[in-house]
C-alpha atoms as a PDB file:
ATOM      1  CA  UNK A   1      39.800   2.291 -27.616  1.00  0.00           C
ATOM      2  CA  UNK A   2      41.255   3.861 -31.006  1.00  0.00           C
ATOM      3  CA  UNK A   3      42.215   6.794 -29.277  1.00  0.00           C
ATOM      4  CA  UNK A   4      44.282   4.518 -26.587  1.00  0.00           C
ATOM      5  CA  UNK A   5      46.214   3.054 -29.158  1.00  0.00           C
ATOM      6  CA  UNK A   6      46.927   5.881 -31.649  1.00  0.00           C
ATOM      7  CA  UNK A   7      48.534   7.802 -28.490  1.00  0.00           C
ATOM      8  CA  UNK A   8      50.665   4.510 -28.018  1.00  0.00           C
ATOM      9  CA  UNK A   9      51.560   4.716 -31.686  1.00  0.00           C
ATOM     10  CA  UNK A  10      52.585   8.297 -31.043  1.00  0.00           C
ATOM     11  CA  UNK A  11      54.868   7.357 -27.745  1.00  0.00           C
ATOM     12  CA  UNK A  12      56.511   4.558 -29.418  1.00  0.00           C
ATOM     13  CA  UNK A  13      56.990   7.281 -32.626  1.00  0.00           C
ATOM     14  CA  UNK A  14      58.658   9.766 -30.080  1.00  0.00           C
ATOM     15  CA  UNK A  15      60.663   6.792 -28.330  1.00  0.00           C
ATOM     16  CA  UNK A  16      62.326   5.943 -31.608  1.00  0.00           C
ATOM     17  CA  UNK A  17      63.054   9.003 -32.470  1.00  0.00           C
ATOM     18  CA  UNK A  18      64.498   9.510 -28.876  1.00  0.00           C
ATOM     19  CA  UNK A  19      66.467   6.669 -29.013  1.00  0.00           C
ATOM     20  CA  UNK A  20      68.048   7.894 -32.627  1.00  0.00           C
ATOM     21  CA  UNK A  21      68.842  11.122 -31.438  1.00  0.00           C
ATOM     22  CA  UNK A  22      70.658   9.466 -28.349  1.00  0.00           C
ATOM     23  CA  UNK A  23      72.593   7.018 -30.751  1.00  0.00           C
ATOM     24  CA  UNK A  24      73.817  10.033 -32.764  1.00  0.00           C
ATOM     25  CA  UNK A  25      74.687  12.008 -29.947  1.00  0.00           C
ATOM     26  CA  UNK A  26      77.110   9.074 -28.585  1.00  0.00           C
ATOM     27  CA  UNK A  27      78.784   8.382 -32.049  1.00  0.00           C
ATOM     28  CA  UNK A  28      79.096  11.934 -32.141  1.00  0.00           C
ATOM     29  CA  UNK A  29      81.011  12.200 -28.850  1.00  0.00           C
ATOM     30  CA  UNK A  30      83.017   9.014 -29.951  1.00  0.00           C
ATOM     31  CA  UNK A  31      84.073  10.707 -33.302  1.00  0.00           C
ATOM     32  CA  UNK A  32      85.398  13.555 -31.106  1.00  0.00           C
ATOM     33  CA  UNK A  33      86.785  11.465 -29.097  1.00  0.00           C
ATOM     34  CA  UNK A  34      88.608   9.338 -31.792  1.00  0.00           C
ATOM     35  CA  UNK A  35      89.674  12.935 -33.559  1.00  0.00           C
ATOM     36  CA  UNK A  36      91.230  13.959 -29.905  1.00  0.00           C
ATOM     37  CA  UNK A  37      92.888  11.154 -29.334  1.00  0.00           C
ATOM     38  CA  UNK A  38      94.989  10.911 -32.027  1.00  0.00           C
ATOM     39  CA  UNK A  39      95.096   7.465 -32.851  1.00  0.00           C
ATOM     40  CA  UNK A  40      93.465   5.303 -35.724  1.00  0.00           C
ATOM     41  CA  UNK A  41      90.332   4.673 -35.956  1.00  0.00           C
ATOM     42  CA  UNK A  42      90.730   0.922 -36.065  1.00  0.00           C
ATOM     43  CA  UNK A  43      93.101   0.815 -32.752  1.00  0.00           C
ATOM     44  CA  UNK A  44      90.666   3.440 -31.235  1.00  0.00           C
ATOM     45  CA  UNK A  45      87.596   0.821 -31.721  1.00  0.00           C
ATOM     46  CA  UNK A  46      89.969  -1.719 -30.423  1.00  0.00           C
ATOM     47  CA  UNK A  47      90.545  -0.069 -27.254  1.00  0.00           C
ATOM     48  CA  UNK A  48      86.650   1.106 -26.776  1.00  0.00           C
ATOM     49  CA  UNK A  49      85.351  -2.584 -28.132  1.00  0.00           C
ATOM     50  CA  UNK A  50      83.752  -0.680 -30.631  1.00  0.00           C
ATOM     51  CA  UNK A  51      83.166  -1.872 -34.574  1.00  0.00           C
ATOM     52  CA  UNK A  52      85.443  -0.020 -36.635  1.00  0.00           C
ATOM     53  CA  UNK A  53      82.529  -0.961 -39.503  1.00  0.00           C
ATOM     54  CA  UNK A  54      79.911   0.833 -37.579  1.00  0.00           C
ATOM     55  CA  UNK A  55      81.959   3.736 -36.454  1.00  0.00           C
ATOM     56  CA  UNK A  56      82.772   4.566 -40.514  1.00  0.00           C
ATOM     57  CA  UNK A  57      79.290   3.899 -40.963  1.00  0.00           C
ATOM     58  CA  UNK A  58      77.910   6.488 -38.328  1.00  0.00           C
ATOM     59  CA  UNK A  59      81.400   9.281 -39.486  1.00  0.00           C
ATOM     60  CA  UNK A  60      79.547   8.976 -42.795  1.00  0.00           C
ATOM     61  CA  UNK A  61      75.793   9.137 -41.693  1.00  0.00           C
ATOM     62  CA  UNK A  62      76.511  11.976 -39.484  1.00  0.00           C
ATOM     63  CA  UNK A  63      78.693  14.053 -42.310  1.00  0.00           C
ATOM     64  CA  UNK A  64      75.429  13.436 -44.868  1.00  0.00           C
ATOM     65  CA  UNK A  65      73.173  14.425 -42.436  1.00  0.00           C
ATOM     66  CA  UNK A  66      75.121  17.627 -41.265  1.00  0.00           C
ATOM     67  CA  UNK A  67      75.375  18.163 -45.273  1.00  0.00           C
ATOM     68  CA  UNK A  68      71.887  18.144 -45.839  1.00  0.00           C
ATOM     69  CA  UNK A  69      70.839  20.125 -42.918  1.00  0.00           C
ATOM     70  CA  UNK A  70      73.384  22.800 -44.629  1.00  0.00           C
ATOM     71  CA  UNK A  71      71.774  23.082 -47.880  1.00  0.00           C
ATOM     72  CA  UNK A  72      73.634  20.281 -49.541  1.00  0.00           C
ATOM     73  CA  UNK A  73      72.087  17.261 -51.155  1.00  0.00           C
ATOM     74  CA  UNK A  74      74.488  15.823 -52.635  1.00  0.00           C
ATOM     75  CA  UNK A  75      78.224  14.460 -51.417  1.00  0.00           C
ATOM     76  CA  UNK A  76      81.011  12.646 -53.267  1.00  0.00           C
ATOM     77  CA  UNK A  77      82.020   9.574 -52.590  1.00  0.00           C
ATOM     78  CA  UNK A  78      85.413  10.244 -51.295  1.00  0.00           C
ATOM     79  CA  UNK A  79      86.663  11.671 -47.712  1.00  0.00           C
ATOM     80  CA  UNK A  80      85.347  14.148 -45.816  1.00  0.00           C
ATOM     81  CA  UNK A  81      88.965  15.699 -45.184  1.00  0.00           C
ATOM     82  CA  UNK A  82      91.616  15.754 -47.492  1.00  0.00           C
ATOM     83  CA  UNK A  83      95.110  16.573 -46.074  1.00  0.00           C
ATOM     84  CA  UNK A  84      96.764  18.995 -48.228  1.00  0.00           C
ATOM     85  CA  UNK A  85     100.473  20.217 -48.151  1.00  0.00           C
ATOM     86  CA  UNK A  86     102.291  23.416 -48.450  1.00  0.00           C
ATOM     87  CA  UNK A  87     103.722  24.364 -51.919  1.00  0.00           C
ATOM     88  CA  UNK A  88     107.523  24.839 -52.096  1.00  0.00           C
ATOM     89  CA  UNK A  89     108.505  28.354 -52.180  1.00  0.00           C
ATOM     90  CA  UNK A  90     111.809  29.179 -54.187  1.00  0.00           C
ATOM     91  CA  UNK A  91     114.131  32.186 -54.210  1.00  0.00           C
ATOM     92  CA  UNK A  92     112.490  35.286 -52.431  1.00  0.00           C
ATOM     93  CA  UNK A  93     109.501  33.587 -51.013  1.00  0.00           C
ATOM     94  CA  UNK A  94     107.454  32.918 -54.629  1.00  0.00           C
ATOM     95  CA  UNK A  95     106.241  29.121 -55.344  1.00  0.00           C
ATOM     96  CA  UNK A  96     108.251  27.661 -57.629  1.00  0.00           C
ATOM     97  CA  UNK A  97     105.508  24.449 -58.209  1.00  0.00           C
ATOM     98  CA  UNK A  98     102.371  23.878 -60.310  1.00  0.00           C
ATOM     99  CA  UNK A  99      99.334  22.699 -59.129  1.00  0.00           C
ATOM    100  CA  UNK A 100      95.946  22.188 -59.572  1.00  0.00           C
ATOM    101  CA  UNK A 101      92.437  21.619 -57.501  1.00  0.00           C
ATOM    102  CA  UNK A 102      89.031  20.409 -58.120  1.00  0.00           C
ATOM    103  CA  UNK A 103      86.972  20.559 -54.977  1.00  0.00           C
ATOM    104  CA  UNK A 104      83.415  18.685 -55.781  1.00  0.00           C
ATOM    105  CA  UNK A 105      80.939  20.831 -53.685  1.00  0.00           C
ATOM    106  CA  UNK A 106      78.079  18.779 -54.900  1.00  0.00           C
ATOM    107  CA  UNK A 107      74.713  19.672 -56.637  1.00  0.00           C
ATOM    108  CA  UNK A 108      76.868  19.957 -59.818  1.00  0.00           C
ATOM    109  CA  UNK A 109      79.144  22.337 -58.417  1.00  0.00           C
ATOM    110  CA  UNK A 110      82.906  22.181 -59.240  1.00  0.00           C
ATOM    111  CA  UNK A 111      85.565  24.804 -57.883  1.00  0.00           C
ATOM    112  CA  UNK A 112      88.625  24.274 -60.267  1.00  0.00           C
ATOM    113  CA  UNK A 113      91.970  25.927 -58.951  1.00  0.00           C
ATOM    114  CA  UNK A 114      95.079  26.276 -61.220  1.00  0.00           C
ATOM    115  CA  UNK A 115      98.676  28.018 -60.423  1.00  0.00           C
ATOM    116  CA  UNK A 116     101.412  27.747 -62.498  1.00  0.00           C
END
């Protein structure tokens, strides 16, 4: 009898974990597919009746969990992608702008980048 139900404990372990992986895989495919189509998220979740809440949700949960499976345990609290533009480039091809970076990498890591 105990043996009976700590095998039924160990399918309904492996159907949870199942059904988690198959989650992730489909908000996974629906990122790409958002990315792809190159519309907004919130008209993209319009069109597939999805919640634009739970799609940020699972964009976040998936980049933490890709982060941590890379090494990283820590992430700051800001987007994953930051568009960044070209400097202007004066006479002859040299920049003619300032600027400055700090990239937070995490785990107390910051990359500081100066010109000008």
């Amino acid at each position: 009898m105990l043996s009976v139900m700590v095998v039924e404990a160990e399918m309904g372990t492996q159907d949870k974990e199942q059904r988690a992986q198959d989650k992730a895989a489909y908000w996974r495919e629906m990122l790409a597919a958002q990315t792809e189509s190159g519309v907004g998220i919130p008209q993209f979740c319009r069109g597939r009746g999805l919640s634009a809440p739970q799609f940020y949700w699972w964009r976040r949960r998936l980049a933490d969990s890709a982060s941590l499976s890379a090494g990283v345990h820590e992430m700051a609290a800001g987007p994953t992608f930051v568009e960044l533009t070209s400097v202007p480039l004066g006479e002859g091809g040299a920049a003619t702008a300032s600027w400055e970076l700090h990239l937070d990498l995490g785990a107390g890591m910051v990359l500081h980048l100066r010109r000008g």
